[in-house]
C-alpha atoms as a PDB file:
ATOM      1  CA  UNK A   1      14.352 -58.956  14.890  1.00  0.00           C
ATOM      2  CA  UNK A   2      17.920 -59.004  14.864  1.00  0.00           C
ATOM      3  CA  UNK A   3      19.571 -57.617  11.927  1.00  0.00           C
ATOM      4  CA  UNK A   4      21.423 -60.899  10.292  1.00  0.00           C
ATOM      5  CA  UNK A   5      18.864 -62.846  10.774  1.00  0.00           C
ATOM      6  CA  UNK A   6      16.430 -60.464   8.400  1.00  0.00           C
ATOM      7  CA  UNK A   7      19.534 -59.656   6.395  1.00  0.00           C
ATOM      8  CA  UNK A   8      19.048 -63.165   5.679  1.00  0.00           C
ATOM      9  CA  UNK A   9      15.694 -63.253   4.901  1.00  0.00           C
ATOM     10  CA  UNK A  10      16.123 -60.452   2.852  1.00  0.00           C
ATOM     11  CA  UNK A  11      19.227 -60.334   0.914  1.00  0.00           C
ATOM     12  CA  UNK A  12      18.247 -63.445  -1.345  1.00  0.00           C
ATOM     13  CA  UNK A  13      15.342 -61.470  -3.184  1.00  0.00           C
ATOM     14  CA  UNK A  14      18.086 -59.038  -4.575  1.00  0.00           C
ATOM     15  CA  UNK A  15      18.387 -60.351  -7.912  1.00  0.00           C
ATOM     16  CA  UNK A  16      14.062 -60.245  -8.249  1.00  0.00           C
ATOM     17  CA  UNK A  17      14.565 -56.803  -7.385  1.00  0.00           C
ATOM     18  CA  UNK A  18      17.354 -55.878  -9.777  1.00  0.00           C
ATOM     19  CA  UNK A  19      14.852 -57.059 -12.103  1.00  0.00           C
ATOM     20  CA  UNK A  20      12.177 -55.010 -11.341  1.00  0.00           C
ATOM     21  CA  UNK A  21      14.301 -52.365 -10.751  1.00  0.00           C
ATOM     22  CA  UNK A  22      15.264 -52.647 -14.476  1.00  0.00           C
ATOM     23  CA  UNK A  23      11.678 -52.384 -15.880  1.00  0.00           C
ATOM     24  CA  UNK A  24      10.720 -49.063 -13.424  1.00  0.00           C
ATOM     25  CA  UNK A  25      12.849 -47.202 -15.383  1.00  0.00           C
ATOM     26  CA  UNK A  26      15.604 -45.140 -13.190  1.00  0.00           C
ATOM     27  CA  UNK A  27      19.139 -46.487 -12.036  1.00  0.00           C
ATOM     28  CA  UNK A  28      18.410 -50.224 -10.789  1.00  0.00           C
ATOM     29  CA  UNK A  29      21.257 -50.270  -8.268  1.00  0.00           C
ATOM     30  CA  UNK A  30      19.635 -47.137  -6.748  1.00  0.00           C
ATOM     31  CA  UNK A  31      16.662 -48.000  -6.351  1.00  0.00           C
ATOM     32  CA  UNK A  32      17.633 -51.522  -4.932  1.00  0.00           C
ATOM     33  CA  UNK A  33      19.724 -49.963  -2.334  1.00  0.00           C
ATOM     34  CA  UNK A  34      17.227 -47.450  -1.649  1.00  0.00           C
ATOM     35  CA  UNK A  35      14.414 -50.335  -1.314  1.00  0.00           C
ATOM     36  CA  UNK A  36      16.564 -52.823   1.024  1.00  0.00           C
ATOM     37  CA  UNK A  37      17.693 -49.483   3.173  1.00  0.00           C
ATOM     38  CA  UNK A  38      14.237 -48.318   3.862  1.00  0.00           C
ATOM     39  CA  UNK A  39      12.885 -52.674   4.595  1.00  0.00           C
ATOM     40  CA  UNK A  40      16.043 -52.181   7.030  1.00  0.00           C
ATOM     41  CA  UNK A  41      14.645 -49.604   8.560  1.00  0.00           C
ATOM     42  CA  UNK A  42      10.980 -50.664   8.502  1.00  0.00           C
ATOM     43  CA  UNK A  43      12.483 -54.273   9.762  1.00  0.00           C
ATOM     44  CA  UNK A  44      10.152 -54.041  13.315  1.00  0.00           C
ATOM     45  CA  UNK A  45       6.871 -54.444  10.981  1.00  0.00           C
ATOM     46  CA  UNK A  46       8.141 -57.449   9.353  1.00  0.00           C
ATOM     47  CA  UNK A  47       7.015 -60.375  10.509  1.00  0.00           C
ATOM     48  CA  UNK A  48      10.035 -62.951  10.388  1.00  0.00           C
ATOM     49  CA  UNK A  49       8.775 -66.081   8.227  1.00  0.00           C
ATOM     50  CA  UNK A  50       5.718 -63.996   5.740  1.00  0.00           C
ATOM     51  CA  UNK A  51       6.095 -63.264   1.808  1.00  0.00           C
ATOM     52  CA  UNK A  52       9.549 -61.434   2.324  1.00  0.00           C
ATOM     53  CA  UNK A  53       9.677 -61.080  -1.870  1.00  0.00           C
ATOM     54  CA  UNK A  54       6.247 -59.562  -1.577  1.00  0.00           C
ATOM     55  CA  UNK A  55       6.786 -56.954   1.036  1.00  0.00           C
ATOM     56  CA  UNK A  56      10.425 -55.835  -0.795  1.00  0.00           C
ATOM     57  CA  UNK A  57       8.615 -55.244  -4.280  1.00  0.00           C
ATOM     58  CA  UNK A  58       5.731 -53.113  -2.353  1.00  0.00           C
ATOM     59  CA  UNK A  59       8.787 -51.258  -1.252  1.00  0.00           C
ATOM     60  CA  UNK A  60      10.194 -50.945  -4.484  1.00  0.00           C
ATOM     61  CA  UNK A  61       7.565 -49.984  -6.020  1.00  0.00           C
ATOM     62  CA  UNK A  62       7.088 -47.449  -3.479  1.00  0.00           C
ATOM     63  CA  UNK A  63      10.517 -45.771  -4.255  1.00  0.00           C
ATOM     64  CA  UNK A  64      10.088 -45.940  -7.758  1.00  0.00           C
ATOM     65  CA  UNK A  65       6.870 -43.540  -7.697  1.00  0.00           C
ATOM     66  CA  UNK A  66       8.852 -41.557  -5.247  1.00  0.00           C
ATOM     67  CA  UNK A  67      11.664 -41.290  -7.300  1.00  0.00           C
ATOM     68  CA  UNK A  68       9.509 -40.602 -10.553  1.00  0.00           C
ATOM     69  CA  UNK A  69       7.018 -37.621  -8.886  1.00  0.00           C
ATOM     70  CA  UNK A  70      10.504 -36.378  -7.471  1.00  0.00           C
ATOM     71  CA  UNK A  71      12.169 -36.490 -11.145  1.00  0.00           C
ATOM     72  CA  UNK A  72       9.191 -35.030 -12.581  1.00  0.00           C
ATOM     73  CA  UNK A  73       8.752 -31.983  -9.825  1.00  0.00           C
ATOM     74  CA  UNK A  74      12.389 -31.462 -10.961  1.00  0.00           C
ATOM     75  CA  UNK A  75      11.767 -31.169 -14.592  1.00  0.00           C
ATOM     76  CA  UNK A  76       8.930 -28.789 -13.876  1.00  0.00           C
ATOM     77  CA  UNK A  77      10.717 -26.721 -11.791  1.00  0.00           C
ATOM     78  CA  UNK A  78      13.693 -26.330 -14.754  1.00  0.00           C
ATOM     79  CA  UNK A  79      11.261 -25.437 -17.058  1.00  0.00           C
ATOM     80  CA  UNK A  80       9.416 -23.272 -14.966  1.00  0.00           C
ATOM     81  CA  UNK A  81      12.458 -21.344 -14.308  1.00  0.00           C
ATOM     82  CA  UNK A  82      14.153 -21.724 -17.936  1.00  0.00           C
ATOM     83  CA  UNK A  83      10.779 -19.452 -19.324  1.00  0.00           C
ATOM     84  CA  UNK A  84      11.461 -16.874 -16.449  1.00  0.00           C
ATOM     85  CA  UNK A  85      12.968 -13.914 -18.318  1.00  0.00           C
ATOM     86  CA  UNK A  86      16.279 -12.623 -18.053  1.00  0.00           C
ATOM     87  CA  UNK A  87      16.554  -9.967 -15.314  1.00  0.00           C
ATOM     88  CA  UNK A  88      17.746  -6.663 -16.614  1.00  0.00           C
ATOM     89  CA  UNK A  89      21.295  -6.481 -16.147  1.00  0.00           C
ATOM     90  CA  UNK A  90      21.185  -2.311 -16.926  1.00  0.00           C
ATOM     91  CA  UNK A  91      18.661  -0.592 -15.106  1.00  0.00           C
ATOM     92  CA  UNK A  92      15.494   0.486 -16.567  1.00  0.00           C
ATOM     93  CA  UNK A  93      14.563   4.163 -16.873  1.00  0.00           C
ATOM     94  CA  UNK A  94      12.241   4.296 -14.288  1.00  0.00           C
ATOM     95  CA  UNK A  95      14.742   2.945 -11.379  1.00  0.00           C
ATOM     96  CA  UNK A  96      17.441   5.592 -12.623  1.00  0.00           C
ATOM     97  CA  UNK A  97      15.864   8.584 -12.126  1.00  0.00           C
ATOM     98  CA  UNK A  98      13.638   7.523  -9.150  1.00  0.00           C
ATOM     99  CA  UNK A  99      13.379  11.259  -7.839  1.00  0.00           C
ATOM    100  CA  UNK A 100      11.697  12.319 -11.044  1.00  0.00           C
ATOM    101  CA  UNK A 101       8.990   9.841 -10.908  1.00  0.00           C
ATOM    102  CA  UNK A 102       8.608  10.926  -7.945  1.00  0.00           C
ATOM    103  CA  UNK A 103       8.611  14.477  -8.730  1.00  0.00           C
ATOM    104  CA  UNK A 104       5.782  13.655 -11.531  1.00  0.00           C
ATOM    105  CA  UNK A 105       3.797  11.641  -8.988  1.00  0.00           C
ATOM    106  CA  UNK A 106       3.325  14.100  -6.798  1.00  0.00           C
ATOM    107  CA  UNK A 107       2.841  16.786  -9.144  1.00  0.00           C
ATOM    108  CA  UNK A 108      -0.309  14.774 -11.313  1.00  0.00           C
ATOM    109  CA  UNK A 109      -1.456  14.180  -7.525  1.00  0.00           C
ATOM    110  CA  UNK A 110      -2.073  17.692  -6.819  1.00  0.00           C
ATOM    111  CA  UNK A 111      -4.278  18.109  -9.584  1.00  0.00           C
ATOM    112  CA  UNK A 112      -6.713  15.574  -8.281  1.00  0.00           C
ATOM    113  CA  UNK A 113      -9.824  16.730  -7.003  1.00  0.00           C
ATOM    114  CA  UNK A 114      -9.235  16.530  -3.261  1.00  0.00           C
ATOM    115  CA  UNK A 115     -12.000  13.677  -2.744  1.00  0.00           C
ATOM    116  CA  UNK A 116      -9.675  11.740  -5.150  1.00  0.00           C
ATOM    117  CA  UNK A 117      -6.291  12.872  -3.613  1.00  0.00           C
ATOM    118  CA  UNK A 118      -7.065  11.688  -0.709  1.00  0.00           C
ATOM    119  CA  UNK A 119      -8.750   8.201  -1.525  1.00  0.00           C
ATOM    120  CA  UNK A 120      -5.137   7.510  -3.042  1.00  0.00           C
ATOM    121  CA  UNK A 121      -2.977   8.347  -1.076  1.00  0.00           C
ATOM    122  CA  UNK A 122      -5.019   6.662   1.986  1.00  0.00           C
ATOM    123  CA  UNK A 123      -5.026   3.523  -0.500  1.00  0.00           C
ATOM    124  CA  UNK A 124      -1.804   3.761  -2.215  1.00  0.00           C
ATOM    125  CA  UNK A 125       0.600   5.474   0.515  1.00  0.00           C
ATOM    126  CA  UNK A 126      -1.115   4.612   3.971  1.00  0.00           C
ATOM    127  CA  UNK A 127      -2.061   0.895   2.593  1.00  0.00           C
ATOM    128  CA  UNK A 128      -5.688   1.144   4.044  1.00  0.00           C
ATOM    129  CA  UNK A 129      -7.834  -1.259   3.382  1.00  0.00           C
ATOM    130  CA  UNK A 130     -11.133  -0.401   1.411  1.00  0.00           C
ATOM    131  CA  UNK A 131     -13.519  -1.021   4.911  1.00  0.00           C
ATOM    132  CA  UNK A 132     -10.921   1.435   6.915  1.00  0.00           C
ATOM    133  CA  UNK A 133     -10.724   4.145   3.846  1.00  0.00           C
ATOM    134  CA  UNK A 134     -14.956   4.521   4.097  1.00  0.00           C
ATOM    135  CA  UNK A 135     -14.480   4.962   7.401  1.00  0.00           C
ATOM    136  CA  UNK A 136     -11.904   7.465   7.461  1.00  0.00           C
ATOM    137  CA  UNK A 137     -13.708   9.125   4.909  1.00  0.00           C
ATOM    138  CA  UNK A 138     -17.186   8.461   6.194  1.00  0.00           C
ATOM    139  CA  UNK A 139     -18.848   7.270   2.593  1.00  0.00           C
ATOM    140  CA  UNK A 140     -19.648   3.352   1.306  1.00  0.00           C
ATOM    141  CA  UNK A 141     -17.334   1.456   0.461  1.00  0.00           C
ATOM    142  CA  UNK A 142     -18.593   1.369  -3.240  1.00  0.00           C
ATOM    143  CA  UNK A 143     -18.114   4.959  -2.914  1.00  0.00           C
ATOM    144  CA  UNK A 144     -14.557   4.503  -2.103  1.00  0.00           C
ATOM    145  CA  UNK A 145     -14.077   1.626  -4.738  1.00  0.00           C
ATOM    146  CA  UNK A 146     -14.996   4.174  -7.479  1.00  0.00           C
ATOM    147  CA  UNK A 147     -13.429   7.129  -6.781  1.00  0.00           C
ATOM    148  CA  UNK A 148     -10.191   5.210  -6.450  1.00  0.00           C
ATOM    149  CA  UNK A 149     -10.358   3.547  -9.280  1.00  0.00           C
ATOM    150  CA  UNK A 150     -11.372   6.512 -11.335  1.00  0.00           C
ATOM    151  CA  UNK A 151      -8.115   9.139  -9.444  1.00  0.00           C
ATOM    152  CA  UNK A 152      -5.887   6.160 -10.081  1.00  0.00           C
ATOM    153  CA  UNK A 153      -7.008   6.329 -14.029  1.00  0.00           C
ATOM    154  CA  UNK A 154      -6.693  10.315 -14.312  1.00  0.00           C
ATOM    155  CA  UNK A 155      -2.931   9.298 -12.483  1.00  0.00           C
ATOM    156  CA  UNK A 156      -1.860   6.970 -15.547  1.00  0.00           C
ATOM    157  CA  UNK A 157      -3.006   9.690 -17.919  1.00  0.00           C
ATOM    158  CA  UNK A 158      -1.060  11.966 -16.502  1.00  0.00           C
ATOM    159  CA  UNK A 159       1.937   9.972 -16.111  1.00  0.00           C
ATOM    160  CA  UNK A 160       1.949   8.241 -19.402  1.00  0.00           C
END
């Protein structure tokens, strides 16, 4: 179809759109140019002398629930991000004296029983996964499960 002649069976239903337009909510004059850009573009599955009026307000209608999950993604995302907290603009204890947490780590990880010591560190500083630690190890995983979660409680004490 060539473009005037569906620019001709198109433009006429403006005004029935503007009015629609108006009732969705939104910026009518938007959402009218948005609707008649999109039937432009959809133009090869219109077929030249059916309900033109009725195909543009599907398409309207169309654009105005696009528009209003789009506004309303938007909104969520501001609020979202307005309850994030601030981020720290001086740095906490803990990131200015790195060495001596580290010092204290290791140091309350020597005086783990050596079962314990070494579930952690293959958990915590090799990043092994439960399966691979009983393995290594050669005990159930339940086994492992426990003893890390008990070495990783004596840790906390002694950090704390």
């Amino acid at each position: 179809m060539y473009a005037d002649s569906f620019a001709d069976e198109m433009l006429p239903h403006r005004d029935s759109l503007h009015g629609i337009a108006r009732r969705l909510g939104g910026d009518p004059d938007d959402l009218v140019q948005e609707t008649l850009l999109r039937a432009f573009q959809a133009r090869a599955s219109y077929r030249r002398g059916s309900n033109a009026r009725a195909w543009l307000h599907r398409i309207l209608i169309n654009v105005a629930m696009t528009e209003h999950r789009r506004t309303a993604r938007d909104r969520r995302l501001a609020l979202r991000v307005a309850a994030e907290p601030e981020p720290e603009l001086e740095p906490s204890p803990e990131a200015a004296q790195p060495e001596e947490r580290q010092v204290a780590l290791a140091a309350a990880l020597a005086t783990l029983p050596v079962a314990d010591r070494q579930v952690v560190e293959l958990a915590d500083f090799d990043e092994l996964r439960y399966r691979d630690i009983a393995r290594v190890l050669d005990c159930p995983v339940g086994t492992v499960m426990s003893r890390l979660h008990r070495a990783r409680k004596k840790l906390r004490r002694r950090l704390a």
